[in-house]
C-alpha atoms as a PDB file:
ATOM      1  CA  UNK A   1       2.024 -18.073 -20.892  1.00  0.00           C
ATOM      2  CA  UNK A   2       3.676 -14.478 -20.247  1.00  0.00           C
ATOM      3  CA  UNK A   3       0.917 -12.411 -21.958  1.00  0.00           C
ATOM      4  CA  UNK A   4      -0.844 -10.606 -19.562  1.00  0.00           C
ATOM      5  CA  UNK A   5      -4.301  -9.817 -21.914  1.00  0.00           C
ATOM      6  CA  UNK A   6      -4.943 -13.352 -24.007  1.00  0.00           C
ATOM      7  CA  UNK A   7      -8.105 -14.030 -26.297  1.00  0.00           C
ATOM      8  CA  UNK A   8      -8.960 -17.332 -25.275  1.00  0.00           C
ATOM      9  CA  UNK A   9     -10.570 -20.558 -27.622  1.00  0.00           C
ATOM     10  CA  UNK A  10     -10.816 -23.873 -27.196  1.00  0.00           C
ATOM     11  CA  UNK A  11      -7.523 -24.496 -28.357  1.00  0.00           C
ATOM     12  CA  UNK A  12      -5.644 -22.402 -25.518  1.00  0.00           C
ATOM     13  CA  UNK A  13      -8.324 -22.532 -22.857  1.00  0.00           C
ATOM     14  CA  UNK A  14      -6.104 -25.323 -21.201  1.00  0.00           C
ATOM     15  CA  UNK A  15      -3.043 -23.391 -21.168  1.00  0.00           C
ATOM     16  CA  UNK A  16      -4.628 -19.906 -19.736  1.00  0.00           C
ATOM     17  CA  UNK A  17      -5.927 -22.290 -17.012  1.00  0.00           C
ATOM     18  CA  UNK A  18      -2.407 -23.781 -16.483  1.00  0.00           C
ATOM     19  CA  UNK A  19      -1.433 -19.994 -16.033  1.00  0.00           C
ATOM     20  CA  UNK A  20      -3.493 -19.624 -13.407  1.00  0.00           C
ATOM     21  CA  UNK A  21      -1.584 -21.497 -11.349  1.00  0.00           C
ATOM     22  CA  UNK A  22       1.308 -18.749 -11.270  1.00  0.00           C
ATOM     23  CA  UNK A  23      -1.414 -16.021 -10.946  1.00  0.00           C
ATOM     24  CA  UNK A  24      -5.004 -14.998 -10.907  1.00  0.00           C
ATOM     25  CA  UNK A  25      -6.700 -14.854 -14.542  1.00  0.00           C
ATOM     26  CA  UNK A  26      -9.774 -13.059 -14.813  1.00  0.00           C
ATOM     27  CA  UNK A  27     -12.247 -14.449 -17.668  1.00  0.00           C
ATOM     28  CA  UNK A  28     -13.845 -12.159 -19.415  1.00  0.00           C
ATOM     29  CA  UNK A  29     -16.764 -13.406 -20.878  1.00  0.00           C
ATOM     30  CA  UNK A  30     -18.099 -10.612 -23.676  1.00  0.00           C
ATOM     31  CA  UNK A  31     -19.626 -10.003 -26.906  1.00  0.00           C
ATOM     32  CA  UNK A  32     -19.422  -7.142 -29.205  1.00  0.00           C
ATOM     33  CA  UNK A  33     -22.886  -6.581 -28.989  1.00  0.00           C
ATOM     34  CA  UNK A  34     -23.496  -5.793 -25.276  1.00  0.00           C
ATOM     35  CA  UNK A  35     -22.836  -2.170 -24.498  1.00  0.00           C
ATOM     36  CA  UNK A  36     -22.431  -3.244 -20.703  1.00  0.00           C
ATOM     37  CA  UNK A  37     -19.004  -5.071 -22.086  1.00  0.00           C
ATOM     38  CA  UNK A  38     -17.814  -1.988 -23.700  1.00  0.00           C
ATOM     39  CA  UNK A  39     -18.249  -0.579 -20.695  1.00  0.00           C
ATOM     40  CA  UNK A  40     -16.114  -2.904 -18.647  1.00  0.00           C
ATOM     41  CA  UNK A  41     -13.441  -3.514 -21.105  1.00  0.00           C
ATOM     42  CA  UNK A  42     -11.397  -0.797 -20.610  1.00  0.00           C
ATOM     43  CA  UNK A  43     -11.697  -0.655 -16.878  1.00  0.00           C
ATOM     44  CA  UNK A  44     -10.224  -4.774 -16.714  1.00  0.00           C
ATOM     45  CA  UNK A  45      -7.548  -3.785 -19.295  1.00  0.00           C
ATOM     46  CA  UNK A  46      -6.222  -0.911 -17.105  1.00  0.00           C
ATOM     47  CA  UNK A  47      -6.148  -2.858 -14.108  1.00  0.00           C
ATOM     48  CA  UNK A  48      -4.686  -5.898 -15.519  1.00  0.00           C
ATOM     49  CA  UNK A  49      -2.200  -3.358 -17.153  1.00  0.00           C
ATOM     50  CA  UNK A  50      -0.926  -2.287 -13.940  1.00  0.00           C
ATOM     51  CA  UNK A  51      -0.235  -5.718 -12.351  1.00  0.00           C
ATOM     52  CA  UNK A  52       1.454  -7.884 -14.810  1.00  0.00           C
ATOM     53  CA  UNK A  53       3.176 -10.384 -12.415  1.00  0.00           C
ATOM     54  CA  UNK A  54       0.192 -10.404 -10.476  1.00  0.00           C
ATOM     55  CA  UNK A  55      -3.259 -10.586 -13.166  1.00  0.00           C
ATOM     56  CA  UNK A  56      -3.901 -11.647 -16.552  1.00  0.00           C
ATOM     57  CA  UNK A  57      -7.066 -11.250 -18.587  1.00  0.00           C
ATOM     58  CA  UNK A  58      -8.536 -13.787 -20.434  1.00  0.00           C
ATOM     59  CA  UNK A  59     -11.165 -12.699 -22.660  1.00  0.00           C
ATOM     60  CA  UNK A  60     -13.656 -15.007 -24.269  1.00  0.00           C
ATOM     61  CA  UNK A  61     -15.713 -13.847 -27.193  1.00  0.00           C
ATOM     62  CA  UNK A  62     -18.822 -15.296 -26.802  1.00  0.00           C
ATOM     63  CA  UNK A  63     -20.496 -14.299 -30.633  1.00  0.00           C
ATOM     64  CA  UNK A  64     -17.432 -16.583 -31.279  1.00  0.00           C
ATOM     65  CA  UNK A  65     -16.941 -18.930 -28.442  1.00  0.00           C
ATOM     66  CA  UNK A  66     -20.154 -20.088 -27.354  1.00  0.00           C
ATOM     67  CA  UNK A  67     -19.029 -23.415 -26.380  1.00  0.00           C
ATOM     68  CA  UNK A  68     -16.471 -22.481 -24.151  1.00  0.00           C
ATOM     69  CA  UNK A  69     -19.005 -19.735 -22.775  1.00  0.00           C
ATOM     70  CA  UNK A  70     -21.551 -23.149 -22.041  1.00  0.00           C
ATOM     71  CA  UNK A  71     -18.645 -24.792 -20.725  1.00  0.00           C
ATOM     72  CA  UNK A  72     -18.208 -22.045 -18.121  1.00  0.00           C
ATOM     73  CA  UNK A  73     -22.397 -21.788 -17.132  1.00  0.00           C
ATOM     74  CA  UNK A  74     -22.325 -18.542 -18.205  1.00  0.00           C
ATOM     75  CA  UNK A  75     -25.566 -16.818 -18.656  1.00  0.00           C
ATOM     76  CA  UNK A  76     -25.702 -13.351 -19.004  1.00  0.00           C
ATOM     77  CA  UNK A  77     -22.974 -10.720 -20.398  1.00  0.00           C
ATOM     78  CA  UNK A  78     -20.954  -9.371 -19.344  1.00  0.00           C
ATOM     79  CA  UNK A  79     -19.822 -11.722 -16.976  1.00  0.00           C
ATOM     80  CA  UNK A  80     -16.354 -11.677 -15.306  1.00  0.00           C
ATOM     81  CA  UNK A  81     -14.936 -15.185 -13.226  1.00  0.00           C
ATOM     82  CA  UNK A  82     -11.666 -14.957 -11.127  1.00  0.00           C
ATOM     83  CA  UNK A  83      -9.510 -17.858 -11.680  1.00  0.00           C
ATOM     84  CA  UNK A  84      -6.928 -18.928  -9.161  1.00  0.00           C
ATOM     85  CA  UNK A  85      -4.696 -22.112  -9.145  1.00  0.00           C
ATOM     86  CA  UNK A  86      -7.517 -23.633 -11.765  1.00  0.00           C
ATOM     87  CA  UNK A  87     -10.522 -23.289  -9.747  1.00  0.00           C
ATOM     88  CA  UNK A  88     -13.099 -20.013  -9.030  1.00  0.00           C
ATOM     89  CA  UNK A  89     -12.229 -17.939  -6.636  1.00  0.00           C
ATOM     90  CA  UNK A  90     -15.082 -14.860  -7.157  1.00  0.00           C
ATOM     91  CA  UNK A  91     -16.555 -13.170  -9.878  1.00  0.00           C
ATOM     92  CA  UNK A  92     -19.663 -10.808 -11.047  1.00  0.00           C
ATOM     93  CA  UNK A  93     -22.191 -10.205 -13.849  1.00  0.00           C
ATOM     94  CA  UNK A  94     -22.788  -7.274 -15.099  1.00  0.00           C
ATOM     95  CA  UNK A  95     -20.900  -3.912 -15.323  1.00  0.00           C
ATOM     96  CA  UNK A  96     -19.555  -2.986 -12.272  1.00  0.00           C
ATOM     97  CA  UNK A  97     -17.433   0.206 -10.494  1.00  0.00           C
ATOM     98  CA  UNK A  98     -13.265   0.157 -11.019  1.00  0.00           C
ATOM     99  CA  UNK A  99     -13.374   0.317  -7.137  1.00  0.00           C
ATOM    100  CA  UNK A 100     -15.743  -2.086  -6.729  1.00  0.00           C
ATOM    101  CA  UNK A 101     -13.367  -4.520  -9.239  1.00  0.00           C
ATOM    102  CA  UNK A 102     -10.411  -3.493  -7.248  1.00  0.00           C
ATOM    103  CA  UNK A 103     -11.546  -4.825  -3.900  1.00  0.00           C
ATOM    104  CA  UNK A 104     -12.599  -8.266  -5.593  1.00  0.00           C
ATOM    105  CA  UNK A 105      -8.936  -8.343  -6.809  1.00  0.00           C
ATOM    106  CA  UNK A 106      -7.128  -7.046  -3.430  1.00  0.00           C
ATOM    107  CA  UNK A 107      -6.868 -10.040  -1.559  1.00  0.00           C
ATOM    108  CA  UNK A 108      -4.680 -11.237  -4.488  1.00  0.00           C
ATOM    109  CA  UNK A 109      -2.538  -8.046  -5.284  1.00  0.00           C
ATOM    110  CA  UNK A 110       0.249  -6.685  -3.969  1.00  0.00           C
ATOM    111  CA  UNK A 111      -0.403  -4.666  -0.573  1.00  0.00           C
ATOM    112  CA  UNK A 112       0.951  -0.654  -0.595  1.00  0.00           C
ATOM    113  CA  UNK A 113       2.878  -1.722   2.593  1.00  0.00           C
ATOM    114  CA  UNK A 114       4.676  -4.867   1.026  1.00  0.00           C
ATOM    115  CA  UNK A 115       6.825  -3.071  -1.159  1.00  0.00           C
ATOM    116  CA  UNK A 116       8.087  -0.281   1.565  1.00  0.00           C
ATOM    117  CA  UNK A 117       8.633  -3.650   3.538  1.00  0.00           C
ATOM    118  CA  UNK A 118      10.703  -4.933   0.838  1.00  0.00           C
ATOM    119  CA  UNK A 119      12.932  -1.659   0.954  1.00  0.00           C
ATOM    120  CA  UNK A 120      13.080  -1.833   4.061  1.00  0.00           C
ATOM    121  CA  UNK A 121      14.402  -5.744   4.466  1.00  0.00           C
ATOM    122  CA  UNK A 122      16.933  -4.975   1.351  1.00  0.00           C
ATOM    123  CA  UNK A 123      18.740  -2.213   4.004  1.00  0.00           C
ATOM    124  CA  UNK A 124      18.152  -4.275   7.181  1.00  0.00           C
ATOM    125  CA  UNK A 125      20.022  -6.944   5.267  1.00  0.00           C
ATOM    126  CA  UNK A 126      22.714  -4.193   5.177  1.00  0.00           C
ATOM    127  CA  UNK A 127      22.435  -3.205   8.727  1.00  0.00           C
ATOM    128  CA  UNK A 128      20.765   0.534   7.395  1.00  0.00           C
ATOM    129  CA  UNK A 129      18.409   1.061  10.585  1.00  0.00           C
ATOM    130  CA  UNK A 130      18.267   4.408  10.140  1.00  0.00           C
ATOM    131  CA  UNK A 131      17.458   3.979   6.400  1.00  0.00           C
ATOM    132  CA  UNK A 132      14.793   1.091   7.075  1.00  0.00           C
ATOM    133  CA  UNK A 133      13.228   2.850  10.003  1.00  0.00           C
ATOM    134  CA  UNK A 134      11.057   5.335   8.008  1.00  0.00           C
ATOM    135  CA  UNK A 135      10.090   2.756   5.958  1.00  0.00           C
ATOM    136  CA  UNK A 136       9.104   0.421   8.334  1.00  0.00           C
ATOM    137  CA  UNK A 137       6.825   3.290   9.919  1.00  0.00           C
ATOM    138  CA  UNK A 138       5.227   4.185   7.102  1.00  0.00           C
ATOM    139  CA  UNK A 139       4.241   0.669   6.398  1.00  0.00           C
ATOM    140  CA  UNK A 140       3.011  -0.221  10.166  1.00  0.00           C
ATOM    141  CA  UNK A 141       0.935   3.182   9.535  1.00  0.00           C
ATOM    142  CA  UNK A 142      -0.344   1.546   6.573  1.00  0.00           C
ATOM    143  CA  UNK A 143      -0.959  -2.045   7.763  1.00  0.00           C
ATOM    144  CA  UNK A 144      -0.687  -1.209  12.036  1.00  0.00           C
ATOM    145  CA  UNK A 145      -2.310  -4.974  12.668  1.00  0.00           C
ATOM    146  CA  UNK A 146       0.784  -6.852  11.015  1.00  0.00           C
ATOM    147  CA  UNK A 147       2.799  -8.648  13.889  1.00  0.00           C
ATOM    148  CA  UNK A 148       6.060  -8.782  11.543  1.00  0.00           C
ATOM    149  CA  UNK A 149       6.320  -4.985  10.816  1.00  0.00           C
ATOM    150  CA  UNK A 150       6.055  -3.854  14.158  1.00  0.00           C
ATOM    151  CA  UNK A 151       8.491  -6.262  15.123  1.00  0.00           C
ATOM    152  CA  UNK A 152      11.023  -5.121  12.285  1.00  0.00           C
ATOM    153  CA  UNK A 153      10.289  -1.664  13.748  1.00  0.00           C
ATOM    154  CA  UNK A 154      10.873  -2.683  16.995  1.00  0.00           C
ATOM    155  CA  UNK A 155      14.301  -4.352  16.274  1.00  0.00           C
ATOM    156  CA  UNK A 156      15.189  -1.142  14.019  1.00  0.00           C
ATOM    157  CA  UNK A 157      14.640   1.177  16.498  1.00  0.00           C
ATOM    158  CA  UNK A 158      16.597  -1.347  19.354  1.00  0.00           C
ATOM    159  CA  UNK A 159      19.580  -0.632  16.647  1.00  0.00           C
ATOM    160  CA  UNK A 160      18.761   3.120  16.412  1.00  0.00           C
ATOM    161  CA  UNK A 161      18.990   3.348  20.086  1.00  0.00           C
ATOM    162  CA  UNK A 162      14.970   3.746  20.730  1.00  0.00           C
ATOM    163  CA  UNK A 163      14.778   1.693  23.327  1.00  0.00           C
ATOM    164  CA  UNK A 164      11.081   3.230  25.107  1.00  0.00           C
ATOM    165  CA  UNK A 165       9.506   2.964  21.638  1.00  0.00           C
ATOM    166  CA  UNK A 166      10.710  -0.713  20.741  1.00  0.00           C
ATOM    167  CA  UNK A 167       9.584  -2.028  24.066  1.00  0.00           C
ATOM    168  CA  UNK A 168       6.115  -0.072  23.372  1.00  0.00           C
ATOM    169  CA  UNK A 169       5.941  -2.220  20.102  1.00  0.00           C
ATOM    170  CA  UNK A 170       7.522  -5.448  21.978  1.00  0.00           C
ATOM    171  CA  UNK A 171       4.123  -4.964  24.484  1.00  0.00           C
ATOM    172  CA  UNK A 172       2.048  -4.690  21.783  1.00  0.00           C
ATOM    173  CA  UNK A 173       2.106  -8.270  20.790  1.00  0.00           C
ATOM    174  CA  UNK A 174      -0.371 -10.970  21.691  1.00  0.00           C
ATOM    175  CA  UNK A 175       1.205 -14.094  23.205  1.00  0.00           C
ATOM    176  CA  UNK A 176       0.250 -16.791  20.434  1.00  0.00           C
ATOM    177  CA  UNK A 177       2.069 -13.763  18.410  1.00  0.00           C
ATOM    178  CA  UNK A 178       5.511 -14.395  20.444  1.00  0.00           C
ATOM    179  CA  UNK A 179       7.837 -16.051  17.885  1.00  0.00           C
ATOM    180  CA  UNK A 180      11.470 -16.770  17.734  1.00  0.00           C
ATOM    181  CA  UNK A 181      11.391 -12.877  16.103  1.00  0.00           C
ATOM    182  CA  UNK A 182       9.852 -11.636  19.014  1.00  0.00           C
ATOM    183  CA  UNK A 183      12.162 -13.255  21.511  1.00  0.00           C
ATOM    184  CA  UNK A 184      14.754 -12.578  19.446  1.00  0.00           C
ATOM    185  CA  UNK A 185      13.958  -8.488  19.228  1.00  0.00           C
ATOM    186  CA  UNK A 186      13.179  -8.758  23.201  1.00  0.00           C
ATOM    187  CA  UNK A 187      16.872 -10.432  24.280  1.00  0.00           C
ATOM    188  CA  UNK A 188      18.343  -7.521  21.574  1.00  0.00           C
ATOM    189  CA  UNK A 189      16.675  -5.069  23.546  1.00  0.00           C
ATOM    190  CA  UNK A 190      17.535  -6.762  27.126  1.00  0.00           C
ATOM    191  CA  UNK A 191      21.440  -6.128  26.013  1.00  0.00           C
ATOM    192  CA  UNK A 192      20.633  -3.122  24.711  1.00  0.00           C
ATOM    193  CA  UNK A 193      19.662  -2.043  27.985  1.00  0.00           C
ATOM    194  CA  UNK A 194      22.207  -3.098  29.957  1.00  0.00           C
ATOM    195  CA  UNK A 195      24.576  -1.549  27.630  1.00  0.00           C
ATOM    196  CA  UNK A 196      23.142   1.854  27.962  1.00  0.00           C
ATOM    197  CA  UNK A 197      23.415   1.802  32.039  1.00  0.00           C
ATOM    198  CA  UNK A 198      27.442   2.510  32.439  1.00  0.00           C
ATOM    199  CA  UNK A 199      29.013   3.064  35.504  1.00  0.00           C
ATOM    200  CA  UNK A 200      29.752   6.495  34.636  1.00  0.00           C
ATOM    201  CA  UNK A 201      25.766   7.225  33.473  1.00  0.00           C
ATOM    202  CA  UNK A 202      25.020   6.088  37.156  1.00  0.00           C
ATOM    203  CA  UNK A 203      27.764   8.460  38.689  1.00  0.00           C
ATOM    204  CA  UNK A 204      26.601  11.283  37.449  1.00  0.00           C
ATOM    205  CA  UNK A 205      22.856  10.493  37.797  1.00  0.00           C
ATOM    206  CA  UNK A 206      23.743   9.793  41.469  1.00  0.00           C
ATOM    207  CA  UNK A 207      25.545  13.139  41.722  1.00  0.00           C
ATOM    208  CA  UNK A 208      22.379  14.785  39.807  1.00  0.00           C
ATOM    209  CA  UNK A 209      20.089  13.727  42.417  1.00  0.00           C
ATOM    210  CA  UNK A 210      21.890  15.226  44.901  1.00  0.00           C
ATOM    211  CA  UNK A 211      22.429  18.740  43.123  1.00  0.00           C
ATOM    212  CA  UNK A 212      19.192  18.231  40.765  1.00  0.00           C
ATOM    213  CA  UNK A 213      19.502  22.121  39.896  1.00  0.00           C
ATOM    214  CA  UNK A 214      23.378  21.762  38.491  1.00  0.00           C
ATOM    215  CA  UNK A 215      23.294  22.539  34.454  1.00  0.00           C
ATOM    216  CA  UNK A 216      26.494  21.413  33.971  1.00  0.00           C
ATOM    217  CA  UNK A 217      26.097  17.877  35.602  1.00  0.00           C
ATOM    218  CA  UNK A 218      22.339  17.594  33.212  1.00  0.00           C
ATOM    219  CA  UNK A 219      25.363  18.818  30.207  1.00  0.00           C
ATOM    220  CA  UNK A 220      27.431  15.885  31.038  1.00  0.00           C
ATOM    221  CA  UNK A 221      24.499  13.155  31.742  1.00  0.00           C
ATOM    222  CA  UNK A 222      22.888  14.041  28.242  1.00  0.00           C
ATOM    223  CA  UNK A 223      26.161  13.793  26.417  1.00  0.00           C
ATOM    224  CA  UNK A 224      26.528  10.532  28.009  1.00  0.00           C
ATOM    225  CA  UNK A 225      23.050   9.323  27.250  1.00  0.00           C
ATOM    226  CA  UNK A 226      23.447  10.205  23.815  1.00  0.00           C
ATOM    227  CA  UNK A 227      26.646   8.187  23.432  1.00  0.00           C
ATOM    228  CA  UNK A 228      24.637   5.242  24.589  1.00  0.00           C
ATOM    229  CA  UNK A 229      22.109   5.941  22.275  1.00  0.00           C
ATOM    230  CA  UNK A 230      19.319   6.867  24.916  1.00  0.00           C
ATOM    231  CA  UNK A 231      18.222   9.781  23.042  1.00  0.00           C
ATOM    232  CA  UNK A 232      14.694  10.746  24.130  1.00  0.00           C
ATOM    233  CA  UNK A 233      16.357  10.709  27.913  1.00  0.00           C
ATOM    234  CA  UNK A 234      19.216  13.219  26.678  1.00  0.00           C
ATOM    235  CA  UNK A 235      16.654  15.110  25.293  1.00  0.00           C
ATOM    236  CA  UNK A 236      14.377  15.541  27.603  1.00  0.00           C
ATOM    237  CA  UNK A 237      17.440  16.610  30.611  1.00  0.00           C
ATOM    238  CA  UNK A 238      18.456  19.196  28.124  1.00  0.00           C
ATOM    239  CA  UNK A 239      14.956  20.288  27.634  1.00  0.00           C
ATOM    240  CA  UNK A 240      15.024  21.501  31.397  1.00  0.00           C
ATOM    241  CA  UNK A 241      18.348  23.534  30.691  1.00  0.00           C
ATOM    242  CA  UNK A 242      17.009  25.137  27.979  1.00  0.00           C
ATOM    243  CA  UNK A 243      13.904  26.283  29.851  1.00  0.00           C
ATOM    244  CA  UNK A 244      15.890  27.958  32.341  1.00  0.00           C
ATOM    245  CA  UNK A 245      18.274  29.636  30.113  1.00  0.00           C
ATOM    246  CA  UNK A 246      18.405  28.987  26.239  1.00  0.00           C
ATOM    247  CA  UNK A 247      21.933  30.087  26.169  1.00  0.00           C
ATOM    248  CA  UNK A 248      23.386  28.178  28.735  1.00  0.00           C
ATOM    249  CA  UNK A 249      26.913  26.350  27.935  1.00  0.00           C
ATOM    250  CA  UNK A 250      26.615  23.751  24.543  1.00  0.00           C
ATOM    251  CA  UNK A 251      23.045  22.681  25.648  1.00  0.00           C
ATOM    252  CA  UNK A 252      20.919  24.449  22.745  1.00  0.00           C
ATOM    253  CA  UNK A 253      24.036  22.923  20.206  1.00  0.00           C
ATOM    254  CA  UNK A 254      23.898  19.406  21.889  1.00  0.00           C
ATOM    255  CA  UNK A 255      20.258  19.280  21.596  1.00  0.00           C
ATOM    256  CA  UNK A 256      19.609  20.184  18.060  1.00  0.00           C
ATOM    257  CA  UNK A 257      23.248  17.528  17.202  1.00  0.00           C
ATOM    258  CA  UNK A 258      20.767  15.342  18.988  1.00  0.00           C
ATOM    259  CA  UNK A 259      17.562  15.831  16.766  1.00  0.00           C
ATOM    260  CA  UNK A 260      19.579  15.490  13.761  1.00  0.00           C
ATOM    261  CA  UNK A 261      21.131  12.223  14.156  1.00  0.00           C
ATOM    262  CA  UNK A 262      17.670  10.908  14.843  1.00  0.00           C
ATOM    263  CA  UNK A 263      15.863   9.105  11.729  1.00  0.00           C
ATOM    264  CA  UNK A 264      14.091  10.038   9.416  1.00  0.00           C
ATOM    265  CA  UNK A 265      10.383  10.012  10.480  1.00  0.00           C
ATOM    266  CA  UNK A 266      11.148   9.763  14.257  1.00  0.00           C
ATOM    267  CA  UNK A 267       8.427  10.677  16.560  1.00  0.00           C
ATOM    268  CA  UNK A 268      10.697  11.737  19.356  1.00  0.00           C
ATOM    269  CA  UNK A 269      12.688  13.846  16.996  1.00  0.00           C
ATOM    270  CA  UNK A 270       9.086  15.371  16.013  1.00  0.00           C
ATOM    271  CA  UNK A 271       7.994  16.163  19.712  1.00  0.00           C
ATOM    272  CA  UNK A 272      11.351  17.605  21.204  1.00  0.00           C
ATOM    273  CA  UNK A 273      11.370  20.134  17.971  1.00  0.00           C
ATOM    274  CA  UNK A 274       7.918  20.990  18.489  1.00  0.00           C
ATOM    275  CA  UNK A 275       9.141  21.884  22.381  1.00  0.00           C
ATOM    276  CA  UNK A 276      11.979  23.671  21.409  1.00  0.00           C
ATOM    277  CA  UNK A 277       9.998  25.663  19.143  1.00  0.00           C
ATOM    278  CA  UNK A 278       7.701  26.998  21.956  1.00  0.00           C
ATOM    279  CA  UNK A 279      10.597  28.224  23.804  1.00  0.00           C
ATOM    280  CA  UNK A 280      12.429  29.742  20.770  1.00  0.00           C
ATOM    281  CA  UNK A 281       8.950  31.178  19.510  1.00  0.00           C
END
């Protein structure tokens, strides 16, 4: 059955209850002569409207159905069951709120986070971190209890080169939490950090520390950061050029090149411009 509003009889009571078994049907149990039904009405048909794959309502006419009505124990109008794989799930009598409807029916809808999650997975598939990344915050800002989007976060930002951030995440999760994702985002981000600690990072940090006031060695150590995709670490080393001289060599081009290869929606992108900002302003 692929309607999604269905006057129900006898006849095709079976089948809406078969549908239920694909999705929730609400029964609508009414009568033309109850002003609290024309109240309701429109408010189910709007929301059923909205979710097709999700809701469909039944509506029983009990002036005309009275015996199905019996069937059901109903006994007063209007009166509203929720049907899910054939049995009750909830319900109400009486008119009630749109909201108050809604958060019967949100435990079986689809969640605002679940579809920027399902972005988000179609360009992970793809290997788009920096696409899937703003997604993936926006949803963990929307749900920030679900285990499997901060891990998805976490892994994106491993590939974007966030290493601080995804280990933040990583420490965030519970040990009976600690799947085969989880260990498989934490070994990413082991390798990741190895990667990103080159002989020629450690040369010049060890040549920093000895000469911790020399621009042009803090020049060379961000660019080399940056190639390794520690970005927050290049930022922050040009950060201290900058507040000794703004104009000094490449550092005030280097660090905005930085900023804009971060993604979309970065929060270290969003606090280095805010501190570049006070110096420029």
């Amino acid at each position: 059955m692929q309607q999604t509003i269905v006057d129900v009889s006898l006849n095709n009571a079976r089948e809406v209850l078969d549908a239920s078994m694909q999705k929730l049907v609400l029964f609508q149990f009414w009568s033309a002569r109850s002003e609290g039904c024309k109240q309701l009405s429109p408010l189910l048909e709007r929301i059923v409207q909205q979710y097709p794959q999700q809701l469909m309502l039944a509506r029983v006419d009990c002036d005309k159905e009275s015996d199905l009505a019996m069937q059901f124990g109903v006994q007063s109008l209007p009166t509203v069951m929720l049907i899910k794989q054939g049995r009750p799930v909830d319900g109400f009598a009486g008119v009630e709120t749109e909201q108050a409807i809604r958060d019967k029916l949100a435990p079986y809808l689809p969640k605002p986070e679940d579809d920027l999650l399902a972005q988000a997975e179609q360009l992970l598939g793809s290997q788009d971190y920096a696409g899937a990344y703003p997604l993936l915050k926006d949803a963990l800002a929307l749900a920030p209890q679900r285990t499997e989007i901060k891990l998805w976060l976490a892994d994106a930002a491993v590939s974007l080169g966030q290493l601080p951030q995804a280990e933040a995440l990583l420490g965030e999760i519970k040990l009976a939490e600690q799947d085969a994702l989880y260990k498989a985002v934490v070994a990413k981000l082991q390798l990741a950090k190895e990667a990103a600690d080159t002989p020629e990072i450690q040369a010049l940090e060890a040549a920093l520390a000895a000469t911790p006031d020399n621009h042009e060695l803090k020049e060379q150590l961000a660019v080399q950061y940056q190639a390794v995709q520690r970005s927050e670490e290049a930022l922050a080393l040009l950060l201290t050029v900058l507040q000794q001289d703004l104009n000094f060599g490449s550092s005030k081009k280097l660090y905005l090149d930085i900023l804009a290869a971060l993604p979309k929606g970065d929060s270290v992108a969003s606090l280095y411009r805010r501190k570049l900002y006070s110096l420029l302003y």
